[in-house]
PDB file of N, CA and C in Angstrom:
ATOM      1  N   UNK A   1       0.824  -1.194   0.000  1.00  0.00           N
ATOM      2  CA  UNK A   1       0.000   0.000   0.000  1.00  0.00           C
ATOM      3  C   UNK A   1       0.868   1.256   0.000  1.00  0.00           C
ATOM      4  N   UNK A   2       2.498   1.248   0.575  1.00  0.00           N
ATOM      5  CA  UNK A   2       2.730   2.510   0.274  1.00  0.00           C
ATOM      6  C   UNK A   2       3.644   3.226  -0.722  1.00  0.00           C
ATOM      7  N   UNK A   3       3.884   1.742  -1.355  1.00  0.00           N
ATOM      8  CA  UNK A   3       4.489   2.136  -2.282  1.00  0.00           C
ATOM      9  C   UNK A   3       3.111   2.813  -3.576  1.00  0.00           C
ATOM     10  N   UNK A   4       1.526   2.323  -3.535  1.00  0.00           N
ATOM     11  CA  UNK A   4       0.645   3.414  -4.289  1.00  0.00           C
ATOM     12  C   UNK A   4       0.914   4.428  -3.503  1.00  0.00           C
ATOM     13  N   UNK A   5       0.755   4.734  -2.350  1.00  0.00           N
ATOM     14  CA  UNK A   5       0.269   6.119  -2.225  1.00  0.00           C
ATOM     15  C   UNK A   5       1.491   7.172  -2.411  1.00  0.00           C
ATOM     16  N   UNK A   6       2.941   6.507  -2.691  1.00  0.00           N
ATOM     17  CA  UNK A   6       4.007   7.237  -3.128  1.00  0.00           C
ATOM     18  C   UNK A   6       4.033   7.349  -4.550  1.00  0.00           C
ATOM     19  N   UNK A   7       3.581   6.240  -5.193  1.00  0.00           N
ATOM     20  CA  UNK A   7       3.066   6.715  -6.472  1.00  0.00           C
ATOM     21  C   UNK A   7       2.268   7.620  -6.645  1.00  0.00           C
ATOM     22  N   UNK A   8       0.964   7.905  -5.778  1.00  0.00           N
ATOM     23  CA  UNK A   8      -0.251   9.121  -5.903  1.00  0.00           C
ATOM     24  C   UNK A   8       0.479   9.966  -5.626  1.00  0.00           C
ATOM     25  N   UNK A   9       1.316  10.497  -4.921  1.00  0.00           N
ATOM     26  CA  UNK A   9       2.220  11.351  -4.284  1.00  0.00           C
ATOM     27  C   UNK A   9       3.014  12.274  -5.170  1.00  0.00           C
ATOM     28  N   UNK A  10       3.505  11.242  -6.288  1.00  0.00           N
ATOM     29  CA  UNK A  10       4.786  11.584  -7.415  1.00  0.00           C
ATOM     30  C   UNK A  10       3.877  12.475  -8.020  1.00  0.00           C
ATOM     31  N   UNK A  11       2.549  11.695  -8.466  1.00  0.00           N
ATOM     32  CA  UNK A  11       1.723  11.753  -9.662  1.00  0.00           C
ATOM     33  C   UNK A  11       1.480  13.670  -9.512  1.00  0.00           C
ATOM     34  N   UNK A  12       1.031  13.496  -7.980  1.00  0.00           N
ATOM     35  CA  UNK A  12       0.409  15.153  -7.739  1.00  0.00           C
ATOM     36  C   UNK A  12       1.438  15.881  -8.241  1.00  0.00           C
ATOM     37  N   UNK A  13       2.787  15.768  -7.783  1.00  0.00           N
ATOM     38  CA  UNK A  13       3.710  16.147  -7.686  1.00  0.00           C
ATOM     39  C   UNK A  13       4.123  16.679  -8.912  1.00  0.00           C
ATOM     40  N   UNK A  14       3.797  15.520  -9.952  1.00  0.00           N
ATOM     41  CA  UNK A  14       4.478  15.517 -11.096  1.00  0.00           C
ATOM     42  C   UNK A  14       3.762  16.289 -12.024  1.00  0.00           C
ATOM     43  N   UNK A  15       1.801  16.919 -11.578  1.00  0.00           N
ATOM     44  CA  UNK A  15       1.206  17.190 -12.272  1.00  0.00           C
ATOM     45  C   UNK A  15       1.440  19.037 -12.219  1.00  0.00           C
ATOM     46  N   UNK A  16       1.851  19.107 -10.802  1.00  0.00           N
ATOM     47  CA  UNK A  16       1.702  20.560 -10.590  1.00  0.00           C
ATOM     48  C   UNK A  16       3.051  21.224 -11.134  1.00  0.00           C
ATOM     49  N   UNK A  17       4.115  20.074 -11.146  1.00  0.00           N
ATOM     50  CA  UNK A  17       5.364  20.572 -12.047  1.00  0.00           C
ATOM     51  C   UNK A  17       4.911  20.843 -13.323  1.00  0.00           C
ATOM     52  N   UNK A  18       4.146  20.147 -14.118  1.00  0.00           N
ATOM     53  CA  UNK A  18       3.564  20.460 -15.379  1.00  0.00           C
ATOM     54  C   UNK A  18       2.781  21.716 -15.554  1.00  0.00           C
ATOM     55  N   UNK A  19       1.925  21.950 -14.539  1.00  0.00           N
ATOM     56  CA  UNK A  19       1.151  23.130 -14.699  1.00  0.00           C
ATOM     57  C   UNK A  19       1.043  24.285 -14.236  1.00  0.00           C
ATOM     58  N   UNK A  20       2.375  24.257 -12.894  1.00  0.00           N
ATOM     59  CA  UNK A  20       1.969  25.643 -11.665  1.00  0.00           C
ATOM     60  C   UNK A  20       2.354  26.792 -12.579  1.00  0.00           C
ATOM     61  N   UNK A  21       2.792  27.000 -13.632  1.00  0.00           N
ATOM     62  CA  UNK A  21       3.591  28.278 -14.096  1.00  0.00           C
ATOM     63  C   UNK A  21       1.964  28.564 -15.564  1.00  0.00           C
ATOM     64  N   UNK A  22       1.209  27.341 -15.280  1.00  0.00           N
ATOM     65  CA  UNK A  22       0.340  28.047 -16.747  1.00  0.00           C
ATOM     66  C   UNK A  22      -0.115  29.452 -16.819  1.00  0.00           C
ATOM     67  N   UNK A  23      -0.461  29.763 -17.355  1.00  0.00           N
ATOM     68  CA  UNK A  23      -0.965  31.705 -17.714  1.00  0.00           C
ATOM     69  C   UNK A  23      -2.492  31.411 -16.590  1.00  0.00           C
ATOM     70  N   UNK A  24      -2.769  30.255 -17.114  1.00  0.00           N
ATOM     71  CA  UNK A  24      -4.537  30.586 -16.369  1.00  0.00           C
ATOM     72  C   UNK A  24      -4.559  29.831 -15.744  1.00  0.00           C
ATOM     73  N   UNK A  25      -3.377  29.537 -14.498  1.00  0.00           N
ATOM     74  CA  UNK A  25      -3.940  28.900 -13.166  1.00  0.00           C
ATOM     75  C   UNK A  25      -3.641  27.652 -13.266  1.00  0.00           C
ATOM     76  N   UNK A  26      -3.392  26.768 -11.763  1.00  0.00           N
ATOM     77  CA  UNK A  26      -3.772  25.528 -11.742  1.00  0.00           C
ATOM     78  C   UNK A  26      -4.740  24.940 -10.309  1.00  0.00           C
ATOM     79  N   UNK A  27      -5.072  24.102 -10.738  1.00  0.00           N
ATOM     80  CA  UNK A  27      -5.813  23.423  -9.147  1.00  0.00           C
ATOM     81  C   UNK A  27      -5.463  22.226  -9.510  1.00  0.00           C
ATOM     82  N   UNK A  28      -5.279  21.728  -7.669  1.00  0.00           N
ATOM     83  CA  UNK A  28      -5.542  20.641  -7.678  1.00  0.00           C
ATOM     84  C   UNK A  28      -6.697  19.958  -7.432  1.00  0.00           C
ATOM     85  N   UNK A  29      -7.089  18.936  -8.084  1.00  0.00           N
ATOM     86  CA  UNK A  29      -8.550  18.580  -7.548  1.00  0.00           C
ATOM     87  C   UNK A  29      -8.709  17.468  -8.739  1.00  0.00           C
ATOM     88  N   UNK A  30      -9.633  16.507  -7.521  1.00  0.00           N
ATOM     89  CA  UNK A  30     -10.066  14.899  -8.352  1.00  0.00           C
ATOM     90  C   UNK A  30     -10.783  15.145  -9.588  1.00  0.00           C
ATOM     91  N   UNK A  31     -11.741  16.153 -10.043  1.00  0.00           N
ATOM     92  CA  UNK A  31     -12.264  16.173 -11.662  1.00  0.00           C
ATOM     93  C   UNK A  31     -14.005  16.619 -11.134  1.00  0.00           C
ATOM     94  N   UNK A  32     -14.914  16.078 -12.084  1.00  0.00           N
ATOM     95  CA  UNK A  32     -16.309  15.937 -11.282  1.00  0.00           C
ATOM     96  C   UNK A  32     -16.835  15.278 -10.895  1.00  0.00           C
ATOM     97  N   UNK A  33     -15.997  14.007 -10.594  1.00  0.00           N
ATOM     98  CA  UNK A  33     -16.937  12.939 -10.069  1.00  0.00           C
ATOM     99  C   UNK A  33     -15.325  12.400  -8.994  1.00  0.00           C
ATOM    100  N   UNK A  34     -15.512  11.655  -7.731  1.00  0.00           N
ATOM    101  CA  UNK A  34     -14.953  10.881  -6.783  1.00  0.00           C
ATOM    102  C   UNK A  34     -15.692   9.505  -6.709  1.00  0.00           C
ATOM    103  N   UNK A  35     -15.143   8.450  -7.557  1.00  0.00           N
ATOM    104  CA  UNK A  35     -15.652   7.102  -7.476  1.00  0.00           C
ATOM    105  C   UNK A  35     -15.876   6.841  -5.834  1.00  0.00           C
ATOM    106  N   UNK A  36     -17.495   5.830  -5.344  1.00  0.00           N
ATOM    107  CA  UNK A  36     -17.298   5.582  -3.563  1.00  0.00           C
ATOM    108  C   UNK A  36     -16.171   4.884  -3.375  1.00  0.00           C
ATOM    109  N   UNK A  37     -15.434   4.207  -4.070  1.00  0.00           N
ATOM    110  CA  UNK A  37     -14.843   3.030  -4.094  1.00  0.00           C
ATOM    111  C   UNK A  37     -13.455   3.433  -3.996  1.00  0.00           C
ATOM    112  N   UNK A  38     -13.041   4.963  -4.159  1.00  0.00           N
ATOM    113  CA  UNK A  38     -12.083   5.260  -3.684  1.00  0.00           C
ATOM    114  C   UNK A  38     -11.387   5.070  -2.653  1.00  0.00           C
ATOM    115  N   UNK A  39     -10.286   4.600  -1.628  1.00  0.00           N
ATOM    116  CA  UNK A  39      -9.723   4.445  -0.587  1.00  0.00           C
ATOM    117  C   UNK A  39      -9.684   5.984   0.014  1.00  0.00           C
ATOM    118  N   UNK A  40      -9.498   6.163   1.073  1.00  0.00           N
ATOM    119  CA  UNK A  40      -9.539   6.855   2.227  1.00  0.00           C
ATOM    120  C   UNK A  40      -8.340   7.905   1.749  1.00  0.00           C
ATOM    121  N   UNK A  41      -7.515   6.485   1.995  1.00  0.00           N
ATOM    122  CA  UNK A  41      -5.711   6.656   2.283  1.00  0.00           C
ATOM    123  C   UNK A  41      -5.469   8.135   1.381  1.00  0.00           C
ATOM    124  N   UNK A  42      -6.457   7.419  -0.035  1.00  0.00           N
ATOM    125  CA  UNK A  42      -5.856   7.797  -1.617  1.00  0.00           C
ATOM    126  C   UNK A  42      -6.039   9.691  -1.555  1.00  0.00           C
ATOM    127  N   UNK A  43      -7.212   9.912  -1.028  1.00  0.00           N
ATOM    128  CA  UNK A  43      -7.911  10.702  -1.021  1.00  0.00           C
ATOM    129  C   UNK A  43      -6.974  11.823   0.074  1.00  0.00           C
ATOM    130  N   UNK A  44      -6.364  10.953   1.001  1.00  0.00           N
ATOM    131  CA  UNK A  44      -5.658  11.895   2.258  1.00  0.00           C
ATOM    132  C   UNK A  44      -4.283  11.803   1.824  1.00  0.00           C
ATOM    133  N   UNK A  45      -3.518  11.253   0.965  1.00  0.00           N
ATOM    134  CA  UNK A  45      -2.440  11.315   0.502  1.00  0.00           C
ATOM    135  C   UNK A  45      -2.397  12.586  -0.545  1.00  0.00           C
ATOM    136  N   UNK A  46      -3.341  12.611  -1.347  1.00  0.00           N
ATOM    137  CA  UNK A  46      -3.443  13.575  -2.425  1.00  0.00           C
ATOM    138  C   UNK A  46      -3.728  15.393  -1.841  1.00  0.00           C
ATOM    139  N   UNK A  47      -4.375  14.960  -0.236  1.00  0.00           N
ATOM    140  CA  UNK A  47      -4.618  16.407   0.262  1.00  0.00           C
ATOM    141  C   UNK A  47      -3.203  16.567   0.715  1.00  0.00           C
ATOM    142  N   UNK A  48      -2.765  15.866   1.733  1.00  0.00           N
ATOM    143  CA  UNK A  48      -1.458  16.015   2.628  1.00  0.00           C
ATOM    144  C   UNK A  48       0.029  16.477   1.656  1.00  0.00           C
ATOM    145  N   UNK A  49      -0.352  15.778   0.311  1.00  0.00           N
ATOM    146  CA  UNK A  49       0.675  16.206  -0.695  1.00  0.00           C
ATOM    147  C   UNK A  49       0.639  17.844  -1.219  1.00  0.00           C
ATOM    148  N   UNK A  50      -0.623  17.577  -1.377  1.00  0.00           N
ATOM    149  CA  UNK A  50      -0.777  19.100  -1.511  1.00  0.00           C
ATOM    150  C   UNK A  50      -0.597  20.375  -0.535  1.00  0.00           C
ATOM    151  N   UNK A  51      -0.836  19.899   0.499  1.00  0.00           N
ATOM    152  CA  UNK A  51      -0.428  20.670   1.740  1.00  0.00           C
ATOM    153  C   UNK A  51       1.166  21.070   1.874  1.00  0.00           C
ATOM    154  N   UNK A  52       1.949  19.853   1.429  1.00  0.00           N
ATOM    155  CA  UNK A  52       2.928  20.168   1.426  1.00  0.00           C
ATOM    156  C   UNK A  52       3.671  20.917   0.460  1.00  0.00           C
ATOM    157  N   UNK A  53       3.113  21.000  -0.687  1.00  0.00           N
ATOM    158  CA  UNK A  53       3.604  21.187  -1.572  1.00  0.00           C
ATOM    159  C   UNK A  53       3.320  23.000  -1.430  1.00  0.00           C
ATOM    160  N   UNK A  54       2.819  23.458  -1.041  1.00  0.00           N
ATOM    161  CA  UNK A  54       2.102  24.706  -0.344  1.00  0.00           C
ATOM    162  C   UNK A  54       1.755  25.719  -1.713  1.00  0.00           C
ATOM    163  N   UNK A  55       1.726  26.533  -0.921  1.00  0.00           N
ATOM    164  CA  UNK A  55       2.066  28.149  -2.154  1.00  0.00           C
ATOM    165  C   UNK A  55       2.751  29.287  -1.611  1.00  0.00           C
ATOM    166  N   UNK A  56       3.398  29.783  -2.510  1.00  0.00           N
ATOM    167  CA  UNK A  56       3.735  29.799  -4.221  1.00  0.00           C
ATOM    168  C   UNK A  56       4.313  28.482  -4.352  1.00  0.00           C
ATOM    169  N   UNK A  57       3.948  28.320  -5.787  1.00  0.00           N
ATOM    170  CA  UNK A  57       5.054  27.021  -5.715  1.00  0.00           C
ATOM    171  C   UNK A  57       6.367  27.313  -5.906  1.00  0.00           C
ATOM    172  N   UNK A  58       6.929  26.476  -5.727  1.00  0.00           N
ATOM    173  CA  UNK A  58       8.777  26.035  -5.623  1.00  0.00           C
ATOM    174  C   UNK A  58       9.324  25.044  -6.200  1.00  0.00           C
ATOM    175  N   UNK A  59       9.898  25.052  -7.428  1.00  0.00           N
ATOM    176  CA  UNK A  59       9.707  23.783  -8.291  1.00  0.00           C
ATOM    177  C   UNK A  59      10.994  22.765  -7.918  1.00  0.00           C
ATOM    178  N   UNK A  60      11.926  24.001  -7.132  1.00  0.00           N
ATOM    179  CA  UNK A  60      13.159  22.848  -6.773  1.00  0.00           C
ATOM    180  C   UNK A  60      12.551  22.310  -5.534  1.00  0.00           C
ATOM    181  N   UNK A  61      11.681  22.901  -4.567  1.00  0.00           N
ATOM    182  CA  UNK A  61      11.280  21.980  -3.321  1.00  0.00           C
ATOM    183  C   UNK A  61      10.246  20.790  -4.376  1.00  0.00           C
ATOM    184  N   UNK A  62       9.576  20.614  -5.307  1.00  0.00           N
ATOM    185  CA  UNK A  62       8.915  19.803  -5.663  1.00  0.00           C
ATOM    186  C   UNK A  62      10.190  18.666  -6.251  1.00  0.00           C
ATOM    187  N   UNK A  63      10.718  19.343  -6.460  1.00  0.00           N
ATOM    188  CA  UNK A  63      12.171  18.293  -7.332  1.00  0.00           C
ATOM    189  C   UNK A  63      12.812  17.370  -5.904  1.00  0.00           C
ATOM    190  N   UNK A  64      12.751  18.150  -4.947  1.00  0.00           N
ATOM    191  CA  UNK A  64      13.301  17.469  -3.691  1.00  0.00           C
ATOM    192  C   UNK A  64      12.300  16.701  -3.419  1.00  0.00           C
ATOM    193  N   UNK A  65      10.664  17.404  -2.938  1.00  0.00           N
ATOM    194  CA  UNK A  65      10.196  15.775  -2.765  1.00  0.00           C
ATOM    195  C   UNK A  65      10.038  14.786  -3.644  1.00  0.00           C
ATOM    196  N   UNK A  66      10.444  14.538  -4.761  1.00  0.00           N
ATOM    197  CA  UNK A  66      10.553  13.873  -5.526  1.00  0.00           C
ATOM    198  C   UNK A  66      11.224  12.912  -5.286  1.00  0.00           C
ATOM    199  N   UNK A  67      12.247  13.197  -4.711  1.00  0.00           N
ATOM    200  CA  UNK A  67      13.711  12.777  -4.123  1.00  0.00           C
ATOM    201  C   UNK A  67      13.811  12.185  -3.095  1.00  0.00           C
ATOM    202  N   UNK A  68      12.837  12.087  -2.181  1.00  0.00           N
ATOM    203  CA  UNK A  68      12.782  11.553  -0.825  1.00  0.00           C
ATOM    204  C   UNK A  68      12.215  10.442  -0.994  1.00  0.00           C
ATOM    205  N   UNK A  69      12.919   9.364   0.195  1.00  0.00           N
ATOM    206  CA  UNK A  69      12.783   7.982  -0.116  1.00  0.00           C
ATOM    207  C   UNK A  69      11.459   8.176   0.763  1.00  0.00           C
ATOM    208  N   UNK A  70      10.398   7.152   1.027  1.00  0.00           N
ATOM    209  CA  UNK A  70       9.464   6.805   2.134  1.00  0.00           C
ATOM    210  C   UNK A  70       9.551   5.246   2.527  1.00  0.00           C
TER     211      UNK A  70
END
């Protein structure tokens, strides 16, 4: 199990490297729908990542957590 939620982790990670600098913004957020069947974990990994990841962004602190073993 934690090697997914270090995968969900990268993923956020890897998405906001792609987008924090766009002209019109980014969010994070699941889309319009949250399957029930989602895990808990999945759902609190993706906030807590984001928490960390804070604002403004910082693309070398995102490069570092990248970098950290769990």
């Amino acid at each position: 199990m934690l090697e997914l939620l270090k995968k969900l982790e990268d993923a956020v990670i890897n998405c906001v490297l792609e987008g924090y600098d766009s002209p019109k913004g980014y969010t994070i957020m699941s889309g319009c729908s949250l399957p029930v069947e989602t895990p808990l974990e999945n759902i609190q990994t993706k906030m807590e990542t984001a928490r960390e990841i804070g604002y403004p962004i910082d693309p070398e602190k995102l490069q570092r957590m990248l970098g950290k073993q769990h």
